[in-house]
C-alpha atoms as a PDB file:
ATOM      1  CA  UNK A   1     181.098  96.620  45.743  1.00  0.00           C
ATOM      2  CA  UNK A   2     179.060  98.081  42.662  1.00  0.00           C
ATOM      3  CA  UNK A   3     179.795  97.658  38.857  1.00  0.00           C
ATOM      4  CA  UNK A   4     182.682 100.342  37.880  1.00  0.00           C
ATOM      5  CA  UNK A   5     182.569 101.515  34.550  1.00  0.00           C
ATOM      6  CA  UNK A   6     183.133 105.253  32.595  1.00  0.00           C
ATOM      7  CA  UNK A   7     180.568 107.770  32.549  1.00  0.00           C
ATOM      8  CA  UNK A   8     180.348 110.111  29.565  1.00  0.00           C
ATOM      9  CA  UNK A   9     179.253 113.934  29.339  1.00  0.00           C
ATOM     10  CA  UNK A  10     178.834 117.119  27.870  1.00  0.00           C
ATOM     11  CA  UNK A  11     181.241 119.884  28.618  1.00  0.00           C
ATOM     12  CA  UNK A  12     180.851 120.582  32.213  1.00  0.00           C
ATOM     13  CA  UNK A  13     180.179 117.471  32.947  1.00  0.00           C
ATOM     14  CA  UNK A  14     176.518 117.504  32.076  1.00  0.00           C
ATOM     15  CA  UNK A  15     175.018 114.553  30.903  1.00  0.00           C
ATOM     16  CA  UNK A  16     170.875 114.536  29.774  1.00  0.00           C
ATOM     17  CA  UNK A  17     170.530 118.335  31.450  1.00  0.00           C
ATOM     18  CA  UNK A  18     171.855 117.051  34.799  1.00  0.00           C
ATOM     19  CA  UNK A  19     175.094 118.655  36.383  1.00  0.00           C
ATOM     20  CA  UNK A  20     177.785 116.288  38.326  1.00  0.00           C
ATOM     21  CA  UNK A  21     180.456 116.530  39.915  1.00  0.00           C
ATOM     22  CA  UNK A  22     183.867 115.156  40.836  1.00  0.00           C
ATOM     23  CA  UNK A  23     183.599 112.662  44.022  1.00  0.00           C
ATOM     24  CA  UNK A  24     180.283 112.859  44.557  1.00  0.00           C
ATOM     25  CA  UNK A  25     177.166 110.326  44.975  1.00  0.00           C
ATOM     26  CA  UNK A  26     174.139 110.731  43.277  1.00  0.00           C
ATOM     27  CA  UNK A  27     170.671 109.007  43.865  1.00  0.00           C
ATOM     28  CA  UNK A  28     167.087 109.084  41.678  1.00  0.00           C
ATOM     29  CA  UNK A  29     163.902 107.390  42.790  1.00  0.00           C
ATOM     30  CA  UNK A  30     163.427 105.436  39.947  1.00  0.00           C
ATOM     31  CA  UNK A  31     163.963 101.790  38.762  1.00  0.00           C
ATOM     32  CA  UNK A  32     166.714 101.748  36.133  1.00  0.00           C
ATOM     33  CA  UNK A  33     166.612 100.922  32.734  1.00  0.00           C
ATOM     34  CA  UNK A  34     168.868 101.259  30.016  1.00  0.00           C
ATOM     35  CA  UNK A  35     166.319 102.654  27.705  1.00  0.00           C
ATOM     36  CA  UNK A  36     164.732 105.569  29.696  1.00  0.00           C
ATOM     37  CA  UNK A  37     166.089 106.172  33.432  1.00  0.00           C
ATOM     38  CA  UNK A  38     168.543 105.935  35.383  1.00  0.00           C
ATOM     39  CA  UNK A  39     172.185 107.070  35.323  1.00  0.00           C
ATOM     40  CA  UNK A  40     174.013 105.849  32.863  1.00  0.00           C
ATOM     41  CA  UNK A  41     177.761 104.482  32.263  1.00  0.00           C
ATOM     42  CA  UNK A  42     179.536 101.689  30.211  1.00  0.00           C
ATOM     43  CA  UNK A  43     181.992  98.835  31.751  1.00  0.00           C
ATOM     44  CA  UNK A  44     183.932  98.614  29.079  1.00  0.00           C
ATOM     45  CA  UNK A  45     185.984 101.811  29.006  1.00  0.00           C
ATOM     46  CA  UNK A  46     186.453 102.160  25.201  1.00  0.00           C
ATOM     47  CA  UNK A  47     182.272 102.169  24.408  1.00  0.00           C
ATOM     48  CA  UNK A  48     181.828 105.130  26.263  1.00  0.00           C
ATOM     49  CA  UNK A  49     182.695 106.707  22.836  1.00  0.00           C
ATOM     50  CA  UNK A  50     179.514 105.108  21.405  1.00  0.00           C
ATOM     51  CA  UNK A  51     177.581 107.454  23.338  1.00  0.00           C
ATOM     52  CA  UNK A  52     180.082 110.478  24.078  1.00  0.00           C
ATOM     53  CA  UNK A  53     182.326 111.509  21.257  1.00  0.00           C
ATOM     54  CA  UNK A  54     185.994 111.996  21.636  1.00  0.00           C
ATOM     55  CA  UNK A  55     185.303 115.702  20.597  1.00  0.00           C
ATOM     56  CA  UNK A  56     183.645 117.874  23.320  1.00  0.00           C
ATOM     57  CA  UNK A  57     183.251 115.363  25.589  1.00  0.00           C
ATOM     58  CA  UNK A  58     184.531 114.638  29.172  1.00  0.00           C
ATOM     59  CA  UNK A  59     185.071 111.549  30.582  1.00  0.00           C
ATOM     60  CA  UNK A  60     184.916 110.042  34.622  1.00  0.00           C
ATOM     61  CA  UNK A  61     185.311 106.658  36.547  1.00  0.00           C
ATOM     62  CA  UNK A  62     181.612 105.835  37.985  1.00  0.00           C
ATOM     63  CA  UNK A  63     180.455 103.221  40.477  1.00  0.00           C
ATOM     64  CA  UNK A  64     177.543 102.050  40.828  1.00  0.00           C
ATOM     65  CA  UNK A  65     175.909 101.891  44.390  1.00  0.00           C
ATOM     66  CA  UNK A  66     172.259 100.796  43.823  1.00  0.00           C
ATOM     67  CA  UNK A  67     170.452  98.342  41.710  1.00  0.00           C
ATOM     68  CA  UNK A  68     171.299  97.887  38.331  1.00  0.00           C
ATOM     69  CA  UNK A  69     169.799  97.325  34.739  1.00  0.00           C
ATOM     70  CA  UNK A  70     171.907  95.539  31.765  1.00  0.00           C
ATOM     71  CA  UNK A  71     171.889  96.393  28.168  1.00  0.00           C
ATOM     72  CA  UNK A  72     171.619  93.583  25.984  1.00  0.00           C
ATOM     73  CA  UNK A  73     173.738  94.619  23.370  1.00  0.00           C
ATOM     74  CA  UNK A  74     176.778  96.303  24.603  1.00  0.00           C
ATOM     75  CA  UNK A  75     177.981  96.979  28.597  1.00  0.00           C
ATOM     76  CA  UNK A  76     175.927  99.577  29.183  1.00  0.00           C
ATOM     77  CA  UNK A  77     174.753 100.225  32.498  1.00  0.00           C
ATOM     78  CA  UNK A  78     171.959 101.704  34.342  1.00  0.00           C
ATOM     79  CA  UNK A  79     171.880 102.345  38.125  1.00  0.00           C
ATOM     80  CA  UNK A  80     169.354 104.468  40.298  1.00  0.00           C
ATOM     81  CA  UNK A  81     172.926 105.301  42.551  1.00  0.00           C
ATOM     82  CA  UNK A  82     176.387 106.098  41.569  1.00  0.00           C
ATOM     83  CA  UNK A  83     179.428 107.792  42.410  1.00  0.00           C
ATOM     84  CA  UNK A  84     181.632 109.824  40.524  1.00  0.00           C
ATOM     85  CA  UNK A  85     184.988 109.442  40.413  1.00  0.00           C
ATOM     86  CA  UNK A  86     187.692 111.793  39.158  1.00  0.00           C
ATOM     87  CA  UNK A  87     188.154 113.247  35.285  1.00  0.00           C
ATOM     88  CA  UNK A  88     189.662 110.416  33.137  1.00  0.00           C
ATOM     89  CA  UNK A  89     191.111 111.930  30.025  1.00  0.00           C
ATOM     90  CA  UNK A  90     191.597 109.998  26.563  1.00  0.00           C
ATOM     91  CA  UNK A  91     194.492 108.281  27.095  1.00  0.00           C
ATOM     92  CA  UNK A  92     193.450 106.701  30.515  1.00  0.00           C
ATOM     93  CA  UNK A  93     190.356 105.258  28.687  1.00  0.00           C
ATOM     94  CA  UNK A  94     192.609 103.725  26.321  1.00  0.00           C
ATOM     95  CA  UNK A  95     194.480 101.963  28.878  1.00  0.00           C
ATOM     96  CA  UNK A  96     191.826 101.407  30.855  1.00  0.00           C
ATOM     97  CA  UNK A  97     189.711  99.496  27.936  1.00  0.00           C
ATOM     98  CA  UNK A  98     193.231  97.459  27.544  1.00  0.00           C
ATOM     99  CA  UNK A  99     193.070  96.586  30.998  1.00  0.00           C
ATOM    100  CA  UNK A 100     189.490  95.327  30.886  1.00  0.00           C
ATOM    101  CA  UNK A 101     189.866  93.277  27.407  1.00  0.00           C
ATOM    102  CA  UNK A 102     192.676  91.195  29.127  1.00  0.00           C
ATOM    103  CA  UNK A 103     190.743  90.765  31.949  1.00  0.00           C
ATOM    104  CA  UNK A 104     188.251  88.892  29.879  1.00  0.00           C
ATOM    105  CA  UNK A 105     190.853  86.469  27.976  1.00  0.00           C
ATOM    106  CA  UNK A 106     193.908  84.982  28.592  1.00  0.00           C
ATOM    107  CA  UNK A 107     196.907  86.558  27.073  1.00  0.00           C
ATOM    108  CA  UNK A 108     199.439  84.837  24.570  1.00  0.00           C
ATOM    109  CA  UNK A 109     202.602  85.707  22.882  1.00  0.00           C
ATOM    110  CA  UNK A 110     201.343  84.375  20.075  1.00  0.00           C
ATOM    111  CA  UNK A 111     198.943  85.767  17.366  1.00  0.00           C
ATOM    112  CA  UNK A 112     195.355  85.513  18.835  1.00  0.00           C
ATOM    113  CA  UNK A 113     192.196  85.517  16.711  1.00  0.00           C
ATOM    114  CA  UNK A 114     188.797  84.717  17.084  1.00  0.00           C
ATOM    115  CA  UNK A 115     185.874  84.791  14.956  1.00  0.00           C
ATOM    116  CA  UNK A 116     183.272  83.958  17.291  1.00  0.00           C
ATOM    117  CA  UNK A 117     180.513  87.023  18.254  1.00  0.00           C
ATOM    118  CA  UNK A 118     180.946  88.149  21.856  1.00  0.00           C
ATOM    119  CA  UNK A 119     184.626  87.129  21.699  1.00  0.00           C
ATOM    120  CA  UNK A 120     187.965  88.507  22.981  1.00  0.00           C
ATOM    121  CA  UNK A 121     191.755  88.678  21.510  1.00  0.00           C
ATOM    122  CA  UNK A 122     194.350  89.641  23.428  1.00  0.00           C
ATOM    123  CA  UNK A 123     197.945  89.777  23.514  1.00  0.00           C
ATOM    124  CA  UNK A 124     200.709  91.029  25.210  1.00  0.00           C
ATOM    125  CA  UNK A 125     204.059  89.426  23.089  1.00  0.00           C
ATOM    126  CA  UNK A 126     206.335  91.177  21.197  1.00  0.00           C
ATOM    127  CA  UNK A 127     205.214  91.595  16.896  1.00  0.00           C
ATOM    128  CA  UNK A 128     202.338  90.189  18.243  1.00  0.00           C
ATOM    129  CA  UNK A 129     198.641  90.446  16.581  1.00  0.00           C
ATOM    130  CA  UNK A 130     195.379  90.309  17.705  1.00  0.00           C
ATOM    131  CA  UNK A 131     192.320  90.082  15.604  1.00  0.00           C
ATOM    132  CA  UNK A 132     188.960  88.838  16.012  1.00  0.00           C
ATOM    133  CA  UNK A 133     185.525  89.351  13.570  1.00  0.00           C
ATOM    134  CA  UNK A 134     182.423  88.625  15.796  1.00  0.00           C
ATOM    135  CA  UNK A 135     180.093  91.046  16.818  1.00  0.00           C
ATOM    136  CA  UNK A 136     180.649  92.494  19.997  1.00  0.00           C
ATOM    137  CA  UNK A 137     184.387  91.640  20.423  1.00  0.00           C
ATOM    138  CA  UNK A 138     187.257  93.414  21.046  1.00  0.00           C
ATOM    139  CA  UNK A 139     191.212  92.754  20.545  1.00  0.00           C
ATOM    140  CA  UNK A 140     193.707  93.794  22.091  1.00  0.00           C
ATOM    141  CA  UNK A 141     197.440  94.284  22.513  1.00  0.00           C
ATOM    142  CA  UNK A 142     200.056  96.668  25.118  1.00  0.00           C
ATOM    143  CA  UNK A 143     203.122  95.463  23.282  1.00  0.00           C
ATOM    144  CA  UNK A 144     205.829  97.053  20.392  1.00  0.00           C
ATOM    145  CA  UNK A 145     205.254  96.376  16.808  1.00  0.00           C
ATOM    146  CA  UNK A 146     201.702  94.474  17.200  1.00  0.00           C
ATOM    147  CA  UNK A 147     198.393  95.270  15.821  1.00  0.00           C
ATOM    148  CA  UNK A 148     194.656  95.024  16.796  1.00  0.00           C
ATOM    149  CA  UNK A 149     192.139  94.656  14.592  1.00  0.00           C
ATOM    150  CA  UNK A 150     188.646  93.881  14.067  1.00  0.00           C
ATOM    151  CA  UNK A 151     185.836  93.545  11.549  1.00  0.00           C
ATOM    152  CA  UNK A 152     182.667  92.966  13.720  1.00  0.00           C
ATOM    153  CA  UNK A 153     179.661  95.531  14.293  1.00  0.00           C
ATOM    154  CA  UNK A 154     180.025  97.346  18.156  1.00  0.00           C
ATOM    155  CA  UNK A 155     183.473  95.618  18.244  1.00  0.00           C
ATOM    156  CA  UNK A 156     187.097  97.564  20.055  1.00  0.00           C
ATOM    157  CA  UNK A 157     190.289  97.403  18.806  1.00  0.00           C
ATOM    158  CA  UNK A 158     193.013  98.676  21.394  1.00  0.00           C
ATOM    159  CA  UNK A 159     196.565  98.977  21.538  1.00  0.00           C
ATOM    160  CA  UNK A 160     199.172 101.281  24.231  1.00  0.00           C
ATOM    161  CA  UNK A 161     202.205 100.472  22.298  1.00  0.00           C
ATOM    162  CA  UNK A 162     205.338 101.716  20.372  1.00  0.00           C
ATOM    163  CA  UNK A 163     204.697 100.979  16.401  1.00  0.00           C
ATOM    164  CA  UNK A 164     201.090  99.910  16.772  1.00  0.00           C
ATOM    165  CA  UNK A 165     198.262 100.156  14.936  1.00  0.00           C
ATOM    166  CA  UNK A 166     194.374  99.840  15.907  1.00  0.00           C
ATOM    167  CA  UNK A 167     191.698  99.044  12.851  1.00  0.00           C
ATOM    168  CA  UNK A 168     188.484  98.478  12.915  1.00  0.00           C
ATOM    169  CA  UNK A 169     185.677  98.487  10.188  1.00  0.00           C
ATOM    170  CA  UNK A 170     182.578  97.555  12.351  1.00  0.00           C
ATOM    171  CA  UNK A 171     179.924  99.663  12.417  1.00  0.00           C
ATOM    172  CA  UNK A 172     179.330 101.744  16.328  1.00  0.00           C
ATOM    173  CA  UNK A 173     183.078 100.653  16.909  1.00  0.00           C
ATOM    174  CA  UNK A 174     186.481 102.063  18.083  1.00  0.00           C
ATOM    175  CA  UNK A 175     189.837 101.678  17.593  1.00  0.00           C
ATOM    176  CA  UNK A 176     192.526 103.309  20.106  1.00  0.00           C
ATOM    177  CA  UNK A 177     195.852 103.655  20.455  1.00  0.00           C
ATOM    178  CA  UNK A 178     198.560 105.181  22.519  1.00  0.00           C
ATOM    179  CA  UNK A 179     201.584 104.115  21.324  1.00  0.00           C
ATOM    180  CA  UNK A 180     204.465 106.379  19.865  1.00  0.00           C
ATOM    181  CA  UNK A 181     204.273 106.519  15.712  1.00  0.00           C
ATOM    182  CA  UNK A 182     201.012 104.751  16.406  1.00  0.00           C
ATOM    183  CA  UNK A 183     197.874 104.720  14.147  1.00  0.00           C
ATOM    184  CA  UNK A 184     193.981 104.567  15.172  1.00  0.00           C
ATOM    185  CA  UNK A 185     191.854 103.673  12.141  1.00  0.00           C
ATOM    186  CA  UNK A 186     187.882 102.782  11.558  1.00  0.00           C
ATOM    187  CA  UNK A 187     185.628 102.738   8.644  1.00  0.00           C
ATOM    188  CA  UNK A 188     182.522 101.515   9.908  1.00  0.00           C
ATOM    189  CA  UNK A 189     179.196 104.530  10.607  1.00  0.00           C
ATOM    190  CA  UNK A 190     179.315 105.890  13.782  1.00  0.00           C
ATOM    191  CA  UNK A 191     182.642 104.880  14.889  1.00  0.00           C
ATOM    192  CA  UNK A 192     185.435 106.862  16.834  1.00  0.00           C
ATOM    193  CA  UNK A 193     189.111 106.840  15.942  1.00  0.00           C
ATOM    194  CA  UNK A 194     191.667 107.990  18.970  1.00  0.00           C
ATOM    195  CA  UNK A 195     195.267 108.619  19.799  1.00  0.00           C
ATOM    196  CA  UNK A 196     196.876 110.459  22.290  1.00  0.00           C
ATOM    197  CA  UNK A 197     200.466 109.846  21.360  1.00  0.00           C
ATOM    198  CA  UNK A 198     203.401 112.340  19.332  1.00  0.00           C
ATOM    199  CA  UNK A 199     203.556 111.662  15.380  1.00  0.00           C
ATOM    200  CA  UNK A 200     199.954 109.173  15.912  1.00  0.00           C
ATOM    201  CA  UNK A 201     197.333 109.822  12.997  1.00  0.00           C
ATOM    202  CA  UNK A 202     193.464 108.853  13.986  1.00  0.00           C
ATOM    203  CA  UNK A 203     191.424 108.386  10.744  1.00  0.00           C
ATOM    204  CA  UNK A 204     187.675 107.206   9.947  1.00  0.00           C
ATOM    205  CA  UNK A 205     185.429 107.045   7.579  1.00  0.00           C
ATOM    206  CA  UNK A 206     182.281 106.413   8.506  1.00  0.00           C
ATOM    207  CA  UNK A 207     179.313 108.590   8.827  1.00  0.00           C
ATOM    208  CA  UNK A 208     178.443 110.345  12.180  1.00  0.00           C
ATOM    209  CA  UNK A 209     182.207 109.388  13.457  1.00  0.00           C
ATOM    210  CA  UNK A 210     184.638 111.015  15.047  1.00  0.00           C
ATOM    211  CA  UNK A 211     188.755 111.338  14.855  1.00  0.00           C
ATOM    212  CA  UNK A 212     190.779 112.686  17.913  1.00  0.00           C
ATOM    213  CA  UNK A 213     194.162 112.844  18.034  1.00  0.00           C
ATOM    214  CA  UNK A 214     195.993 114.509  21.271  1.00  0.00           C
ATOM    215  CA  UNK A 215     199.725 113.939  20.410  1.00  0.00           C
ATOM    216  CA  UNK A 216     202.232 116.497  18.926  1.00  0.00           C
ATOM    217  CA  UNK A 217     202.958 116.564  15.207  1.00  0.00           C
ATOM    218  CA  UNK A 218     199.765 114.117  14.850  1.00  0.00           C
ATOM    219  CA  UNK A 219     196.524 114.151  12.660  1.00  0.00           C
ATOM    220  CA  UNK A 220     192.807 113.806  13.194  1.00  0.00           C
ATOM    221  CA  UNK A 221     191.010 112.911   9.663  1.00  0.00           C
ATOM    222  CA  UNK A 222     187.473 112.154   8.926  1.00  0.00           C
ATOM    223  CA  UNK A 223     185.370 111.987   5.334  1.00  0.00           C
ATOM    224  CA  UNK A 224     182.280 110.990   6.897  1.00  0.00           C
ATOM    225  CA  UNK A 225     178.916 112.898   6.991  1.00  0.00           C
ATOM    226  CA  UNK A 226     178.357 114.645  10.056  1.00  0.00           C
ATOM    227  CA  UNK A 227     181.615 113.417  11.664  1.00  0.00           C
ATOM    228  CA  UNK A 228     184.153 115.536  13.496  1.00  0.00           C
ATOM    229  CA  UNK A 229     188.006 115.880  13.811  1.00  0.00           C
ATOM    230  CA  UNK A 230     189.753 117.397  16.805  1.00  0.00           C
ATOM    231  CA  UNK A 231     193.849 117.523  16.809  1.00  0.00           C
ATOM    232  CA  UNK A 232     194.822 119.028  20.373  1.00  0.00           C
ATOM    233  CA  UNK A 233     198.536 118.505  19.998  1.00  0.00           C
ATOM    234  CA  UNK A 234     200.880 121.166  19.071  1.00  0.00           C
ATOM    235  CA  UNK A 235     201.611 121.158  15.118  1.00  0.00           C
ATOM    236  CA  UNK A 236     198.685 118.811  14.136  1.00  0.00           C
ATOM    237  CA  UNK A 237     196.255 119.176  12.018  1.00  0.00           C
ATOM    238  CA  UNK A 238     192.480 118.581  11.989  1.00  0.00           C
ATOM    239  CA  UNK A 239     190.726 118.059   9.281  1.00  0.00           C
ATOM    240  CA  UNK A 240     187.170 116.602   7.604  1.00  0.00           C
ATOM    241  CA  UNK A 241     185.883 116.174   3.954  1.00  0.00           C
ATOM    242  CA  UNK A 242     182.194 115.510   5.036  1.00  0.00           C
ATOM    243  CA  UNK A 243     179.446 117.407   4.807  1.00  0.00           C
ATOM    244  CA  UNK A 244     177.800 119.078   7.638  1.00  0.00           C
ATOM    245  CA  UNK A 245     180.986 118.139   9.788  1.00  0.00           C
ATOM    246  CA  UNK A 246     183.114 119.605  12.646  1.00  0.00           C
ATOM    247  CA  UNK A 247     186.961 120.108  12.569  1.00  0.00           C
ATOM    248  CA  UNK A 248     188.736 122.149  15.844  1.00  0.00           C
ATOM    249  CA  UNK A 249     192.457 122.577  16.521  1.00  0.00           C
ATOM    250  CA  UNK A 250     193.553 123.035  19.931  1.00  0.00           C
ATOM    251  CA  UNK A 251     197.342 122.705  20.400  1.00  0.00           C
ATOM    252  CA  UNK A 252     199.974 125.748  18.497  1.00  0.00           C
ATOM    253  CA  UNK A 253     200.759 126.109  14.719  1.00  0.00           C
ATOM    254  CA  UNK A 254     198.143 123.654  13.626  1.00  0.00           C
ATOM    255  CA  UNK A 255     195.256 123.478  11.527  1.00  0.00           C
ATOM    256  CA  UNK A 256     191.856 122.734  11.420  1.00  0.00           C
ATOM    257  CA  UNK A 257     190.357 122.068   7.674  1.00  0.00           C
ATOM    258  CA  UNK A 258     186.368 121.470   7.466  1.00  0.00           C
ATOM    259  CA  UNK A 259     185.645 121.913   3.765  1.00  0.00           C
ATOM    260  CA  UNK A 260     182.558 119.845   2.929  1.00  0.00           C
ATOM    261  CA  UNK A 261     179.045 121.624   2.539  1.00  0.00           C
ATOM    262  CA  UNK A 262     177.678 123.548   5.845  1.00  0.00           C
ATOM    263  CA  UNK A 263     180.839 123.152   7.706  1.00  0.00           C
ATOM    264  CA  UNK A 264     182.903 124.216  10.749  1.00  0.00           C
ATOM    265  CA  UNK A 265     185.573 125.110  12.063  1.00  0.00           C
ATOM    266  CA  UNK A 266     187.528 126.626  15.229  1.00  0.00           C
ATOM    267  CA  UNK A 267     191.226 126.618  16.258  1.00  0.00           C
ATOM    268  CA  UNK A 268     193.004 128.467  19.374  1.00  0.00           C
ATOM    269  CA  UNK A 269     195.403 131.571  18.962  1.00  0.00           C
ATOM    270  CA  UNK A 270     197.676 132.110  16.201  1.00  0.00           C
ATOM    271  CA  UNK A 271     196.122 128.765  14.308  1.00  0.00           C
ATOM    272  CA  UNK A 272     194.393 128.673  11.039  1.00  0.00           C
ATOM    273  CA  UNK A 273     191.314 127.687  10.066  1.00  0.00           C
ATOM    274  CA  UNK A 274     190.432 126.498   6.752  1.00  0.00           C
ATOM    275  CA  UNK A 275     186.603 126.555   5.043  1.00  0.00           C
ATOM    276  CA  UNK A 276     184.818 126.313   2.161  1.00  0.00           C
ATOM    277  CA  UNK A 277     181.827 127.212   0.322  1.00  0.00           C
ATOM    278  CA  UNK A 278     179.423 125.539  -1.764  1.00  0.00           C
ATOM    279  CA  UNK A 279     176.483 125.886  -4.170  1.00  0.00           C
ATOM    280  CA  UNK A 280     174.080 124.144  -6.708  1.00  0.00           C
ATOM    281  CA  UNK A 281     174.250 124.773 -10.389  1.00  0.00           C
ATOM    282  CA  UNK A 282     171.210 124.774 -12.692  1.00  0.00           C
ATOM    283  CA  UNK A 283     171.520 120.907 -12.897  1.00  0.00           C
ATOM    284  CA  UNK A 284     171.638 120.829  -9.043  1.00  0.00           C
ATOM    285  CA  UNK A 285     174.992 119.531  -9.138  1.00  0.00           C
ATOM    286  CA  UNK A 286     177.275 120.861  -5.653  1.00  0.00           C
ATOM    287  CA  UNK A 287     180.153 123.201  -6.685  1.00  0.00           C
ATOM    288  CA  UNK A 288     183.026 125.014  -4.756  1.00  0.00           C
ATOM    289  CA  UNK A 289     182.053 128.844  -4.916  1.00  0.00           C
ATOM    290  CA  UNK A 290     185.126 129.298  -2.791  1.00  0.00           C
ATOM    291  CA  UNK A 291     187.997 128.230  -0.470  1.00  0.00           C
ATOM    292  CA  UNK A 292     189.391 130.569   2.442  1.00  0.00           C
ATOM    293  CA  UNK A 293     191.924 130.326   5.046  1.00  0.00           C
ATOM    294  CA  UNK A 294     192.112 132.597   8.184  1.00  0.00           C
ATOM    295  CA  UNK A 295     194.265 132.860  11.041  1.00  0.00           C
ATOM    296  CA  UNK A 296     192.612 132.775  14.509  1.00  0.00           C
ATOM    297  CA  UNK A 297     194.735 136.392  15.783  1.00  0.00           C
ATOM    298  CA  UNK A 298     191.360 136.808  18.332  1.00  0.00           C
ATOM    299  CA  UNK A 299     189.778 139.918  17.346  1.00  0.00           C
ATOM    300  CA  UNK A 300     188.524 139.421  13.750  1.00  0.00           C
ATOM    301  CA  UNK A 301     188.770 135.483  13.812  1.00  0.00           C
ATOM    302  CA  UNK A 302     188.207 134.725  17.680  1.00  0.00           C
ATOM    303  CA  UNK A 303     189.703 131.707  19.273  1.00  0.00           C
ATOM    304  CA  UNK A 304     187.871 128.710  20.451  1.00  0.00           C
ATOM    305  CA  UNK A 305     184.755 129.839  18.086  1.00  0.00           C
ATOM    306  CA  UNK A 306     183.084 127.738  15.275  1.00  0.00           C
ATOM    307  CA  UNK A 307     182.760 129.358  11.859  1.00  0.00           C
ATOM    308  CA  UNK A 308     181.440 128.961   8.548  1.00  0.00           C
ATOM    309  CA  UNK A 309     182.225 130.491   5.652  1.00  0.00           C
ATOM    310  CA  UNK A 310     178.846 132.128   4.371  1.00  0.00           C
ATOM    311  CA  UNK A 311     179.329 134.452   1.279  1.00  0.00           C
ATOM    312  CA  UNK A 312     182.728 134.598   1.040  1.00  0.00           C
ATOM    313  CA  UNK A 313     183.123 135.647   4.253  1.00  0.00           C
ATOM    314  CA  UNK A 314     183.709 133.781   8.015  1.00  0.00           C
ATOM    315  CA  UNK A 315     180.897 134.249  10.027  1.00  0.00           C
ATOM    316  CA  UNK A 316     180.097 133.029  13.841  1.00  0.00           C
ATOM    317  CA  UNK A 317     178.166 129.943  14.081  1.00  0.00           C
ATOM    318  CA  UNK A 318     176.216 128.265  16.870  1.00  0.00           C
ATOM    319  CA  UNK A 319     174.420 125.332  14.752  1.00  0.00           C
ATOM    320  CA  UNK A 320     174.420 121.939  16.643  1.00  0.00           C
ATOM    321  CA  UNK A 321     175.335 119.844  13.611  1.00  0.00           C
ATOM    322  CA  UNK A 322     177.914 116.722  13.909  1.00  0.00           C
ATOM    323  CA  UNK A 323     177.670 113.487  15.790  1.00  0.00           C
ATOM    324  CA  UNK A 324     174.868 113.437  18.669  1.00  0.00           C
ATOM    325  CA  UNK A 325     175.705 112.968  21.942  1.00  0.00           C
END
């Protein structure tokens, strides 16, 4: 049996101009390599959001069937063969990136920390904690009123449970949760922030990141450059301060704020979106020229489209800005 692991892709499920599909196998003459060929997928569940952002993304379980190539850095795979498995939605990556963190170390009821790079934390007791700082670790914990939390560069923090919370400040990192009243936080470039759970808040950061957060009543927030923030459940909110950034609302009577320079923003029916403006003075300084809110009623403001606010007025856009995929 072949290495399993998550495959990322675009809407579609097109990854790199190639279209897959759902239980299928797939085979390229070539010998793989991490860097330029091959078909690509991560073992460890939660990294998949290194390359594929929790915003426009979709998600599947691979195998791999042929040979194989390694990345050095993180578990990044490349095979020349590979199945696809079925649609694996936020949440399931969560618990799936729990699952394979506490395969690697032995769980305690006890606080577990570790400072040591390639390292694991895991826990599963009660008011537990978990917290490592080495590069390339990950901590995690499934149980009520514990935390997971790490410091080191292309490190994980997970948790799945009730009064949790998931921090990170690594650079290329993520912290998830899906616990009730749960938190997802990261401040470190390039870094993903997700929850799937009611009242759950995702916030980062960094620049280039990304904030998703699929539970009712829960918020997606992101101040970094470039970043996005998606909010799918029903009254949530979505919103970013950077500039050149993304923020969509998909669930009823929420909101979706972008209101740095050159930003975006789309919402389904009946939502509101929320832009801004911008311009330089005679000293070059950046300046609000103005601030408007719409609701998305899907014949002036459609649903599911990005806009801009471009003078003084929302206007269609189709720019390609945000985190790259």
């Amino acid at each position: 049996m072949g290495s399993k692991g998550i495959k990322g892709y675009g809407i579609g499920l097109i990854c790199r101009g190639k279209q897959y599909a759902e239980n299928m196998i797939y085979e390229e003459d070539v010998k793989p390599s991490c860097f330029n060929q091959g078909m690509h997928f991560v073992k460890n569940p939660l990294e998949v959001f290194n390359y594929y952002k929790p915003v426009e993304s979709e998600y599947t379980e691979v195998e791999a069937l042929g040979d194989i190539d390694n990345h050095n850095d993180d578990s990044k795979v490349s095979t020349n063969k590979i199945k696809i498995g079925l649609k694996i939605g936020i949440e399931g990556i969560i618990k799936a990136g729990n699952k394979f963190i506490f395969e690697k170390t032995k769980s305690s009821e006890d606080t577990v920390a570790t400072t040591g790079n390639y390292s694991n934390a895991a826990t599963t007791g009660e008011y537990s904690n978990a917290a490592t700082t080495g590069n390339y670790s990950n901590a995690a914990t499934t149980c009520n009123n514990a935390n997971a939390a790490t410091t080191g560069v292309c490190s994980n923090a997970a948790t799945n449970s009730h009064y949790a919370n998931a921090v990170t400040t690594g650079n290329f990192a993520n912290a998830a949760t899906t616990g009730y009243r749960s938190n997802a936080a990261t401040a470190g470039d390039c870094s993903n922030a997700v929850t799937t759970w009611d009242r759950a808040n995702a916030a980062t950061t960094g620049i280039c990141s990304n904030a998703a957060a699929t539970g009712n009543y829960s918020n997606a927030a992101t101040t970094g450059i470039c970043s996005n923030a998606a909010a799918t459940g029903n009254y949530s909110n979505a919103a970013t301060t950077g500039d050149n950034s993304k923020a969509e609302a998909k669930g009823k009577n929420s909101i979706a704020a972008a209101i740095g320079k050159n930003s975006m923003a789309k919402a389904a029916i009946n939502n509101w979106i929320v832009l801004s403006e911008w311009y330089q003075d005679n000293e070059w300084n950046w300046c609000v020229k103005e601030a408007k809110t719409a609701v998305v009623d899907g014949e002036k403001i459609k649903a599911d489209t990005w806009y801009k606010l471009k003078n003084g007025e929302f206007v269609e856009s189709t720019e390609e800005y945000g985190a790259v995929y």
